[in-house]
N, C-alpha and C. Protein backbone atom coordinates (compact mmCIF):
# COMPACT_ATOMS: atom_id res chain seq x y z
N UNK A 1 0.82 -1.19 0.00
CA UNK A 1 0.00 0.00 0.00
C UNK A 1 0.87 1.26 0.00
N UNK A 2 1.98 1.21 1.25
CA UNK A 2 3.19 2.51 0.86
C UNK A 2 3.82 2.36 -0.52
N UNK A 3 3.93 1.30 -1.21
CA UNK A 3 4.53 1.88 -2.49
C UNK A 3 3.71 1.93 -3.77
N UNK A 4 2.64 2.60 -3.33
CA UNK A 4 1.58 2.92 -4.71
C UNK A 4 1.56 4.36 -3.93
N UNK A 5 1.31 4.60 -2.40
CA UNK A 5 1.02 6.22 -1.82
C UNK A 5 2.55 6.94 -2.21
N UNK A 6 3.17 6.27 -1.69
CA UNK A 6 4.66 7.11 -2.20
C UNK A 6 4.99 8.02 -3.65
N UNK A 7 4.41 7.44 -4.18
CA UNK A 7 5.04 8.71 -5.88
C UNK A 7 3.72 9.41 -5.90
N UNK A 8 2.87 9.47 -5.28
CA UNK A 8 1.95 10.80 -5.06
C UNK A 8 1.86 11.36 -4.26
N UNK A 9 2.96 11.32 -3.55
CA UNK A 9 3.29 11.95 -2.25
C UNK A 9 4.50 12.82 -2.99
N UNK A 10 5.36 12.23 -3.40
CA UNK A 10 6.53 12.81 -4.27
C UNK A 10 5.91 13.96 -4.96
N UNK A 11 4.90 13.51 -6.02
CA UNK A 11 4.30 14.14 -6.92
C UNK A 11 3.46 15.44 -6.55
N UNK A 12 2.76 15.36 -5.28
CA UNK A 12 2.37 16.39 -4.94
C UNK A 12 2.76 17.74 -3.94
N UNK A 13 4.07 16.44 -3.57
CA UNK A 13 5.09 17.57 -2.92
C UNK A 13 5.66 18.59 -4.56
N UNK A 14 6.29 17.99 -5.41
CA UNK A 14 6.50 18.58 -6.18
C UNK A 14 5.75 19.82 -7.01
N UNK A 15 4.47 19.32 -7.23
CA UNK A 15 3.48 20.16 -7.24
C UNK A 15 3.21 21.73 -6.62
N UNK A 16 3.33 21.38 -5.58
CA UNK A 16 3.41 22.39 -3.86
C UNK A 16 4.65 23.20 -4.57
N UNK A 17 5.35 23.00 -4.43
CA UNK A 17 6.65 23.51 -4.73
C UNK A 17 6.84 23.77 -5.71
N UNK A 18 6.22 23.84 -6.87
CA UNK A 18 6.88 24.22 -8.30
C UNK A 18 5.52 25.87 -8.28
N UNK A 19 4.38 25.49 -7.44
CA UNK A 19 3.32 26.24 -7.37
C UNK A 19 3.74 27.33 -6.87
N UNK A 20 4.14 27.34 -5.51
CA UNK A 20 4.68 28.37 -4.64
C UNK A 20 5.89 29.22 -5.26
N UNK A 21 6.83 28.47 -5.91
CA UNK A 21 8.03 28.99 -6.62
C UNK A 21 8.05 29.58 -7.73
N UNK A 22 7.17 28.85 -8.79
CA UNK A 22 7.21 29.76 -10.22
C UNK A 22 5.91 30.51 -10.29
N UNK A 23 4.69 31.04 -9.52
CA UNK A 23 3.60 31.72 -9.57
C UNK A 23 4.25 33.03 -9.31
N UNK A 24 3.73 34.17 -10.08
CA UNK A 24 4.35 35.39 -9.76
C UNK A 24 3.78 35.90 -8.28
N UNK A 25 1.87 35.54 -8.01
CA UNK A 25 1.93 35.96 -6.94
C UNK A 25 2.56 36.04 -5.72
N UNK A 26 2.66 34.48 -5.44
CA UNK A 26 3.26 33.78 -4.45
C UNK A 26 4.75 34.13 -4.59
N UNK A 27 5.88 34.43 -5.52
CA UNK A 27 7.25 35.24 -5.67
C UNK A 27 7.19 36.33 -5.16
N UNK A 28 6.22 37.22 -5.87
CA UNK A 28 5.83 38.62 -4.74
C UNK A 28 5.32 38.85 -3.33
N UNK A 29 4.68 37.82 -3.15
CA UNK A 29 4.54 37.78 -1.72
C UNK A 29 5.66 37.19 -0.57
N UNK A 30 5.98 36.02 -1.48
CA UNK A 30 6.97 35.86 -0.55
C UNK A 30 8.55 36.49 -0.63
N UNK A 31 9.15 37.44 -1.42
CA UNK A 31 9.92 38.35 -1.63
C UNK A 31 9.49 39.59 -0.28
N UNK A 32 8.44 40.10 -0.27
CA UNK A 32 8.12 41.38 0.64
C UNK A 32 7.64 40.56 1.82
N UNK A 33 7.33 39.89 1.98
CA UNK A 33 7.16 39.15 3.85
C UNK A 33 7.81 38.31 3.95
N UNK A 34 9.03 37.89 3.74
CA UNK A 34 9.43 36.54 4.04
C UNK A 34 10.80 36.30 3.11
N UNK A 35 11.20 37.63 2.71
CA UNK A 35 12.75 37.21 2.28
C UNK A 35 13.46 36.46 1.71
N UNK A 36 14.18 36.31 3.48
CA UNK A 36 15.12 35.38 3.91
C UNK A 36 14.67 34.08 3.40
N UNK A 37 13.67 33.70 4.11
CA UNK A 37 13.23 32.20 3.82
C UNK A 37 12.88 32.20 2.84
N UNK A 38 12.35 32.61 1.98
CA UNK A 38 11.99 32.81 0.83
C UNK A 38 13.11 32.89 -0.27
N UNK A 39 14.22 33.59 -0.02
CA UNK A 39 15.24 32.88 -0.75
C UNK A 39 16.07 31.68 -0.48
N UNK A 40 15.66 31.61 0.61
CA UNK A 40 16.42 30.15 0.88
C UNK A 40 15.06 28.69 -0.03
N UNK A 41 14.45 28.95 0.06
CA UNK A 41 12.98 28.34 -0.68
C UNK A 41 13.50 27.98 -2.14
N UNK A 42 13.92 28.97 -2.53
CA UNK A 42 13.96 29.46 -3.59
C UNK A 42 15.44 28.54 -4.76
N UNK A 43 16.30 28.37 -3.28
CA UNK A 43 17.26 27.12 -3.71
C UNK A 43 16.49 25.46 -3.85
N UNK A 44 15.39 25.75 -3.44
CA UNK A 44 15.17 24.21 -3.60
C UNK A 44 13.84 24.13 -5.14
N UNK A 45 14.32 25.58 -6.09
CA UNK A 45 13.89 25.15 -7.42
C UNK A 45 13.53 23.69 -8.34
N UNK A 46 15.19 23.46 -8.16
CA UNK A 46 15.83 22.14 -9.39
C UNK A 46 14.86 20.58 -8.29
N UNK A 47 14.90 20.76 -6.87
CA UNK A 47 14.44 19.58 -6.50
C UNK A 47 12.63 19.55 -6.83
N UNK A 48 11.87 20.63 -6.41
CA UNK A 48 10.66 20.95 -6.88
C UNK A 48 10.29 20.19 -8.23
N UNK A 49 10.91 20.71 -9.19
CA UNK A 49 11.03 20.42 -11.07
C UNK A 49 11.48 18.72 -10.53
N UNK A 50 12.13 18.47 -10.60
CA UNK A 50 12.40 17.18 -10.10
C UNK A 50 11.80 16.29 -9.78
N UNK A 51 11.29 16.57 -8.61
CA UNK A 51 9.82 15.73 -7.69
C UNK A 51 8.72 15.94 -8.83
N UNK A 52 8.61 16.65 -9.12
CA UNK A 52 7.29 17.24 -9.85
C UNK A 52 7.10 16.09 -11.27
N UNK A 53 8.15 16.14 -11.97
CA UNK A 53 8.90 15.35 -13.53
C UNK A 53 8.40 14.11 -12.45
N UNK A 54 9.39 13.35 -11.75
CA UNK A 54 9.57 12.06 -11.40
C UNK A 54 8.32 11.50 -10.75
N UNK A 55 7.88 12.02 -10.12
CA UNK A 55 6.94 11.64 -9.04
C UNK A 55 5.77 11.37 -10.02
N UNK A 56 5.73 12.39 -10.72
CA UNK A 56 4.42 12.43 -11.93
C UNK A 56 4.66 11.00 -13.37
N UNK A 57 5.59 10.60 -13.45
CA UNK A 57 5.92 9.49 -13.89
C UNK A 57 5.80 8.23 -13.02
N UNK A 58 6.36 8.15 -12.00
CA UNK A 58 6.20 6.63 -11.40
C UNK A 58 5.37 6.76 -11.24
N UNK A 59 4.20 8.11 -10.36
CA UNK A 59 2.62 7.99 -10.61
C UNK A 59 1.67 7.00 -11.68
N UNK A 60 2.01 8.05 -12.59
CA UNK A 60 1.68 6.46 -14.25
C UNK A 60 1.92 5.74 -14.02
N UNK A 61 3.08 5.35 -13.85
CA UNK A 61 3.77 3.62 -14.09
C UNK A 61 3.02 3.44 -13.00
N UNK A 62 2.59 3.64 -11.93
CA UNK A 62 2.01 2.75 -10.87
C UNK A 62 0.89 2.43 -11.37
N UNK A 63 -0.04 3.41 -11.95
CA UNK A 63 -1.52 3.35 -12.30
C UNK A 63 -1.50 2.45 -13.65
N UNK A 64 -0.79 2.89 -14.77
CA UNK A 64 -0.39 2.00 -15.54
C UNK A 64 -0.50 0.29 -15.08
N UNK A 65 0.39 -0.26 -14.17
CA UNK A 65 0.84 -1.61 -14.12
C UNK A 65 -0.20 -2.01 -13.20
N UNK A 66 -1.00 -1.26 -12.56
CA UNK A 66 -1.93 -1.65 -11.51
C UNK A 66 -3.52 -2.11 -11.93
């Protein structure tokens, strides 16, 4: 059962994170309240795109083979 929940867990972490990071609102907001963390956020781009690509593939392949 954990390894069918797992790559949509991936997948929607990735999601979360590609949302928050490349939306202009959410850049502007979090630029003027939140900086710091917000550029530190902001390093975890390439893993976001990442999770997002991968997670969204083994997703298929799970639903696929299932």
């Amino acid at each position: 059962m954990l390894d069918f929940i797992f790559p949509f867990a991936i997948f929607f972490y990735g999601l979360l994170l590609v949302i928050v990071l490349e939306s202009p609102f959410f850049q502007k907001l979090g630029m003027s309240r939140l900086s710091p963390a917000y550029t530190r956020l902001s390093g975890h781009r390439p893993l976001a795109w990442t999770s997002f690509f991968l997670g969204g593939l083994w997703s298929l392949q799970n639903l696929w083979l299932s």
